[in-house]
N, C-alpha and C. Protein backbone atom coordinates (compact mmCIF):
# COMPACT_ATOMS: atom_id res chain seq x y z
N UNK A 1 0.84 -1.18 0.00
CA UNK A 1 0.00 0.00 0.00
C UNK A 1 0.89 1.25 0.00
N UNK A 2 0.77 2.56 -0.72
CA UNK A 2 1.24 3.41 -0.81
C UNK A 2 0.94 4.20 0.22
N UNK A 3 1.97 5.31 0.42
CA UNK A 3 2.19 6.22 1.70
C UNK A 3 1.54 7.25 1.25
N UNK A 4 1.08 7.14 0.32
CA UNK A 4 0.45 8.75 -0.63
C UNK A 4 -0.80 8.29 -0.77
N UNK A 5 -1.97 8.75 -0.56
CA UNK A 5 -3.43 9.25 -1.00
C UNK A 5 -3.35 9.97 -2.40
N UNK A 6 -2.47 10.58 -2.87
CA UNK A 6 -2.56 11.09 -4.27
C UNK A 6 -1.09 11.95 -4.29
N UNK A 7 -1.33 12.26 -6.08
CA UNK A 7 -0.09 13.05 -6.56
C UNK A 7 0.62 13.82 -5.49
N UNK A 8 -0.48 14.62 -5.50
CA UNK A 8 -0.87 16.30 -4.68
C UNK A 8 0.43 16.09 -3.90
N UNK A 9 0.14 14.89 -2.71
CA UNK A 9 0.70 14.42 -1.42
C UNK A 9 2.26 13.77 -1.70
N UNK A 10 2.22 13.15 -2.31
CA UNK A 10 3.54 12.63 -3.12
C UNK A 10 4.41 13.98 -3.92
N UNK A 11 4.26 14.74 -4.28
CA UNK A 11 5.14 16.13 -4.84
C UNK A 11 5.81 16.64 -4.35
N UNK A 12 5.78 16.86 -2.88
CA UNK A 12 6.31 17.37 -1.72
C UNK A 12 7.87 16.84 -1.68
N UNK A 13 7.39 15.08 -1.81
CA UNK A 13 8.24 13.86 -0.98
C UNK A 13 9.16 14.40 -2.07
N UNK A 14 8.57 14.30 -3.69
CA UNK A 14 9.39 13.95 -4.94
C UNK A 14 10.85 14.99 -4.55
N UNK A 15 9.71 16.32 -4.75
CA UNK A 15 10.95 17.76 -4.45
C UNK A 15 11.99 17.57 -3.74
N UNK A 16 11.90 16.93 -2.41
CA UNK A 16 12.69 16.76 -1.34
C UNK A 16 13.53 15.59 -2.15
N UNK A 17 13.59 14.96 -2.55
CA UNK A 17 14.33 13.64 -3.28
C UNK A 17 15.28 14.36 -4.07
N UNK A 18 14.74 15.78 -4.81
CA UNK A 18 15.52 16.25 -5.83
C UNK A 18 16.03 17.55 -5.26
N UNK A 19 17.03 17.33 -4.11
CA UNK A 19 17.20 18.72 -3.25
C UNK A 19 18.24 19.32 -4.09
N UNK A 20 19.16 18.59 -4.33
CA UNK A 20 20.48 19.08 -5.28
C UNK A 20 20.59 19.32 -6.09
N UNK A 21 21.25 20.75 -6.67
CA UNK A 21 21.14 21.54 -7.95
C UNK A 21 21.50 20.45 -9.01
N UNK A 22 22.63 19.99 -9.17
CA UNK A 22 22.90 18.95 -9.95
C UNK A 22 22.07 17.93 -10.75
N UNK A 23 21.36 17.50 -9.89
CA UNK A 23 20.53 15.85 -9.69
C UNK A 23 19.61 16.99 -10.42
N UNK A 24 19.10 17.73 -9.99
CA UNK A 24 17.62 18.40 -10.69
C UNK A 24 17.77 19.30 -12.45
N UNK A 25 19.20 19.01 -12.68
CA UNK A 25 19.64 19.64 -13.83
C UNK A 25 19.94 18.30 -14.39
N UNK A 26 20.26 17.26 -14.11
CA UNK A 26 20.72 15.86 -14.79
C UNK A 26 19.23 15.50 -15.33
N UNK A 27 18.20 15.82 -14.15
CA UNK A 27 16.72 14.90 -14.83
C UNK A 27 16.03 16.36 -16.25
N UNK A 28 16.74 17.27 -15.37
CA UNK A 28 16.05 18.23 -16.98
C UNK A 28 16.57 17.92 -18.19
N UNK A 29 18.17 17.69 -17.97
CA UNK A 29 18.87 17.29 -19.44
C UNK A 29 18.01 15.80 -20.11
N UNK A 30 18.16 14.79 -19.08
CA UNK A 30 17.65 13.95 -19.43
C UNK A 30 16.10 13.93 -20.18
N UNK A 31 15.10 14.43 -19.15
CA UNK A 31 13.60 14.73 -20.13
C UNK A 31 14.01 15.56 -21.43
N UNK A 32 15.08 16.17 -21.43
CA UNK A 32 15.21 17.01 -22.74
C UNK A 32 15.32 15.79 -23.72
N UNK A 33 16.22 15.07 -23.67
CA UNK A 33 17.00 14.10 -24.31
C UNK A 33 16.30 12.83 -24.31
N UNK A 34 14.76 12.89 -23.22
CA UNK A 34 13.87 12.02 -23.89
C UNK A 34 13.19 12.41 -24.87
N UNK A 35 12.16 13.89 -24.78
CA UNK A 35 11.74 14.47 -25.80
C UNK A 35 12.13 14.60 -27.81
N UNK A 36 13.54 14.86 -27.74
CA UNK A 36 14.21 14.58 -28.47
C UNK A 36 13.92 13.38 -29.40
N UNK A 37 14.87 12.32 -28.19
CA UNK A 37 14.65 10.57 -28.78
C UNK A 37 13.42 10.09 -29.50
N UNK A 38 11.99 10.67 -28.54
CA UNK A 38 10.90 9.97 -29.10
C UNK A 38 10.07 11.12 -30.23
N UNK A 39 10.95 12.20 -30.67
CA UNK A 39 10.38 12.86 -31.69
C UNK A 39 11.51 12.29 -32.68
N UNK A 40 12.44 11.87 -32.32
CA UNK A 40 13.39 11.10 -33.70
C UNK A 40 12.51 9.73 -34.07
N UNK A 41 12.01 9.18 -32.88
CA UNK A 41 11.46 8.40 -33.40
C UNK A 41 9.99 8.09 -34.37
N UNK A 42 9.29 9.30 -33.65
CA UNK A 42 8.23 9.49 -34.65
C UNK A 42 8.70 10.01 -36.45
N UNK A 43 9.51 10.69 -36.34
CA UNK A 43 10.15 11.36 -37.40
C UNK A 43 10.83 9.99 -38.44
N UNK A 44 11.24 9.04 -37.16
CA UNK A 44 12.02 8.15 -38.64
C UNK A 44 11.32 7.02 -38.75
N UNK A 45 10.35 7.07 -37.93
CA UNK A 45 9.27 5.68 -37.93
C UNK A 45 10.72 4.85 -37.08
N UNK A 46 11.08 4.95 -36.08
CA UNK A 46 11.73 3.40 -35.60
C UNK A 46 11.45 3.55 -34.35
N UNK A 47 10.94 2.23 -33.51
CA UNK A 47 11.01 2.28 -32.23
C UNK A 47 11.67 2.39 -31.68
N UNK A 48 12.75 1.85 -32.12
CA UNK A 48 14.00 1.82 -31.16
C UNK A 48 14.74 3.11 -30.01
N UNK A 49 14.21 4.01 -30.83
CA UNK A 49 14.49 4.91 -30.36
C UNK A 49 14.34 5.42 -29.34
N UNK A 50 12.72 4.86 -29.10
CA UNK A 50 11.98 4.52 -27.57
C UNK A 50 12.73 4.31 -26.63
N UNK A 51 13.48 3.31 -27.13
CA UNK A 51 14.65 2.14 -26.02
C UNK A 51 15.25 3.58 -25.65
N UNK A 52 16.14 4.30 -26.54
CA UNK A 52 17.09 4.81 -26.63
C UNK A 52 16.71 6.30 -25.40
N UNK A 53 15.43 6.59 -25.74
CA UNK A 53 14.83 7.82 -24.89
C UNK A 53 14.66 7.16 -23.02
N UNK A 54 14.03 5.87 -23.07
CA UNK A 54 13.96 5.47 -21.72
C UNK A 54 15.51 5.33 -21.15
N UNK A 55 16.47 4.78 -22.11
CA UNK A 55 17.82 4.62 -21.43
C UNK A 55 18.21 6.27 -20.79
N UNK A 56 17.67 7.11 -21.86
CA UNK A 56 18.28 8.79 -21.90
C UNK A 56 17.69 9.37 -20.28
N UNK A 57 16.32 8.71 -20.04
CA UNK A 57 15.55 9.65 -19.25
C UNK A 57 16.24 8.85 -17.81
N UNK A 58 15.99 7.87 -17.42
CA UNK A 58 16.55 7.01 -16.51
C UNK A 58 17.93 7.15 -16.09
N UNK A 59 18.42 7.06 -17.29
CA UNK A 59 20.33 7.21 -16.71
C UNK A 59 20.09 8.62 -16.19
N UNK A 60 20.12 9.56 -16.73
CA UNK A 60 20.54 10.84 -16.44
C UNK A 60 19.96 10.92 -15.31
N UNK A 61 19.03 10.41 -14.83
CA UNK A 61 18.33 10.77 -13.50
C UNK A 61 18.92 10.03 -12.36
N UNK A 62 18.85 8.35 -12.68
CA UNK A 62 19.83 7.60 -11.95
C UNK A 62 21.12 8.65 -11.24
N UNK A 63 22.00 8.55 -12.52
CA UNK A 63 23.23 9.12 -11.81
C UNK A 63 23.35 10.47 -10.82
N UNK A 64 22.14 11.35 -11.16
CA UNK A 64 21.66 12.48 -10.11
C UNK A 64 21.04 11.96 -8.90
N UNK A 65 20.31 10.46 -8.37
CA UNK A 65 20.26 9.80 -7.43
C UNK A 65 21.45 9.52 -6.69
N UNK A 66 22.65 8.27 -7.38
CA UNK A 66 23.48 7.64 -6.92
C UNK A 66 24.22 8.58 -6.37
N UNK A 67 25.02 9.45 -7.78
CA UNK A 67 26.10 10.23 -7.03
C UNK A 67 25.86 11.75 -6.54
N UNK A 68 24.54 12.09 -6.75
CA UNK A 68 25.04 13.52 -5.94
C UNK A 68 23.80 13.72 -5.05
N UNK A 69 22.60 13.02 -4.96
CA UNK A 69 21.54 13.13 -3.92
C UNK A 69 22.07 11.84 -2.87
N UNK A 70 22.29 10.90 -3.39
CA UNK A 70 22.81 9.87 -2.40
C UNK A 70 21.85 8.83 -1.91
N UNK A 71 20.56 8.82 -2.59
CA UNK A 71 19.61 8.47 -2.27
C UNK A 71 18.63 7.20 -3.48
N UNK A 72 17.75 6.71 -3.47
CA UNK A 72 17.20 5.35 -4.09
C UNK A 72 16.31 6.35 -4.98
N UNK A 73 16.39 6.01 -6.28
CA UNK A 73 15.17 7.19 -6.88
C UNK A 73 13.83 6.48 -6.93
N UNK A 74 12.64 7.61 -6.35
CA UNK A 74 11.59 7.35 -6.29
C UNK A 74 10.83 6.04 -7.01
N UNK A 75 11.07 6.05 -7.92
CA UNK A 75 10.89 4.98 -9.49
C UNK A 75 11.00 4.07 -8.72
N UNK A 76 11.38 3.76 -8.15
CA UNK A 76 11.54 1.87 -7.47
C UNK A 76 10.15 2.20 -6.79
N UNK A 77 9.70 2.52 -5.63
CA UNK A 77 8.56 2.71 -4.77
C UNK A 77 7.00 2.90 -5.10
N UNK A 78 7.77 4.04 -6.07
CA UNK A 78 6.31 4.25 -6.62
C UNK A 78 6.45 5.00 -8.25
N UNK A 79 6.38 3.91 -8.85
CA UNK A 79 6.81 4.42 -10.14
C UNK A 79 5.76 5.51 -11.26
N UNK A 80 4.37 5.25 -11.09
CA UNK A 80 3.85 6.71 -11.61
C UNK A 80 3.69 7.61 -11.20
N UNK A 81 3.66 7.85 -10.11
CA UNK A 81 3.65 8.77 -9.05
C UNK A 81 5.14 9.48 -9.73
N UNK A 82 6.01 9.09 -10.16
CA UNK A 82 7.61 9.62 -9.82
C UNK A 82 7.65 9.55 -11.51
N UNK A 83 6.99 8.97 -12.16
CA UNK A 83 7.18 9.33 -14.12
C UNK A 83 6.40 10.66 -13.92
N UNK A 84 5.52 11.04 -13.52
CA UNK A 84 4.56 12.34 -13.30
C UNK A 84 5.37 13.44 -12.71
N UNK A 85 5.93 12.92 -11.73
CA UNK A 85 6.56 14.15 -10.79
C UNK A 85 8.06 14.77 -11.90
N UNK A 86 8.67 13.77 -12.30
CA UNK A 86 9.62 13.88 -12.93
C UNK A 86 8.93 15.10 -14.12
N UNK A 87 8.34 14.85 -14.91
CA UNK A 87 7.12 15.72 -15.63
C UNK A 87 6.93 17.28 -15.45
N UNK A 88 6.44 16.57 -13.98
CA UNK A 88 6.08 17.98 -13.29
C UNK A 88 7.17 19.23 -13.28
N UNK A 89 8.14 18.18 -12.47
CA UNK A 89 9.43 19.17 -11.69
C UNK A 89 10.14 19.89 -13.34
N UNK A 90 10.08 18.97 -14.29
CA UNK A 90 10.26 19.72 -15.74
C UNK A 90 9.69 21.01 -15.85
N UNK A 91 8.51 20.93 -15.92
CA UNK A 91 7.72 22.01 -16.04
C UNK A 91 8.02 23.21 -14.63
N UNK A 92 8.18 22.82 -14.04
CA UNK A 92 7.77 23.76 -13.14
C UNK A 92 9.62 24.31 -12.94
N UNK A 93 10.45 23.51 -13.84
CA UNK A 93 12.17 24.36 -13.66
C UNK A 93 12.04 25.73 -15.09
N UNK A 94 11.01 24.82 -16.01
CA UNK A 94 10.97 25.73 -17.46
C UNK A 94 10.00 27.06 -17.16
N UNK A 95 9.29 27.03 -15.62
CA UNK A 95 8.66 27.90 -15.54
C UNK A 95 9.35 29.01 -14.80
N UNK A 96 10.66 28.96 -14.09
CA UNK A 96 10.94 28.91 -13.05
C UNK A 96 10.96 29.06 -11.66
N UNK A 97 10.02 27.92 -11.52
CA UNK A 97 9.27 28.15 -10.15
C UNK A 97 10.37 26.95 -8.88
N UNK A 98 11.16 26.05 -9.74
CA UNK A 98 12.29 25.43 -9.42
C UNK A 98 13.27 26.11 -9.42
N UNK A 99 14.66 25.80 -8.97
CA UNK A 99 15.89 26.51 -9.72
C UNK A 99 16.69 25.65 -10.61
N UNK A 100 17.06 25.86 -11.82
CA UNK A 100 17.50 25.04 -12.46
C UNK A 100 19.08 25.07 -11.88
């Protein structure tokens, strides 16, 4: 059973996960560099590319977990909750209501 009743409640936790300037600039590069991948892929008709965007979005975020937050990324626990937030925290660095 989840510790969250909804998004709303879970956003808080996400933010706090992504305290470090670094880690929160690794997952922007990365959503960039998913965006990218899966418009190459619509563009050349290949899936693969798919592969290539999930490896893009994941690593870059991973390594802003392991080495500079120090911490398990959300994605293991509660994984839509944390594809959403990841989303979110995008939007809300391009707005700048984060600090990039």
């Amino acid at each position: 059973m989840s510790r969250f009743a909804s998004f709303r409640e879970f956003y808080p936790f996400y933010l706090s996960e992504h305290a470090n300037r670094i880690s929160r600039r690794l997952h922007f590069i990365g959503s960039c560099g998913v965006l990218l991948l899966v418009a190459l892929a619509i563009v050349r008709g290949n899936a693969w590319w798919l592969l290539a965007a999930l490896l893009c979005g994941y690593g870059f975020a991973w390594v802003g977990h392991f080495f500079f937050e120090k911490n398990r990324p959300a994605t293991f626990k509660h994984p839509l909750y944390s594809f959403i937030g990841d989303w979110v925290m995008f939007k809300d660095i391009l707005r700048g209501k984060i600090p990039f």
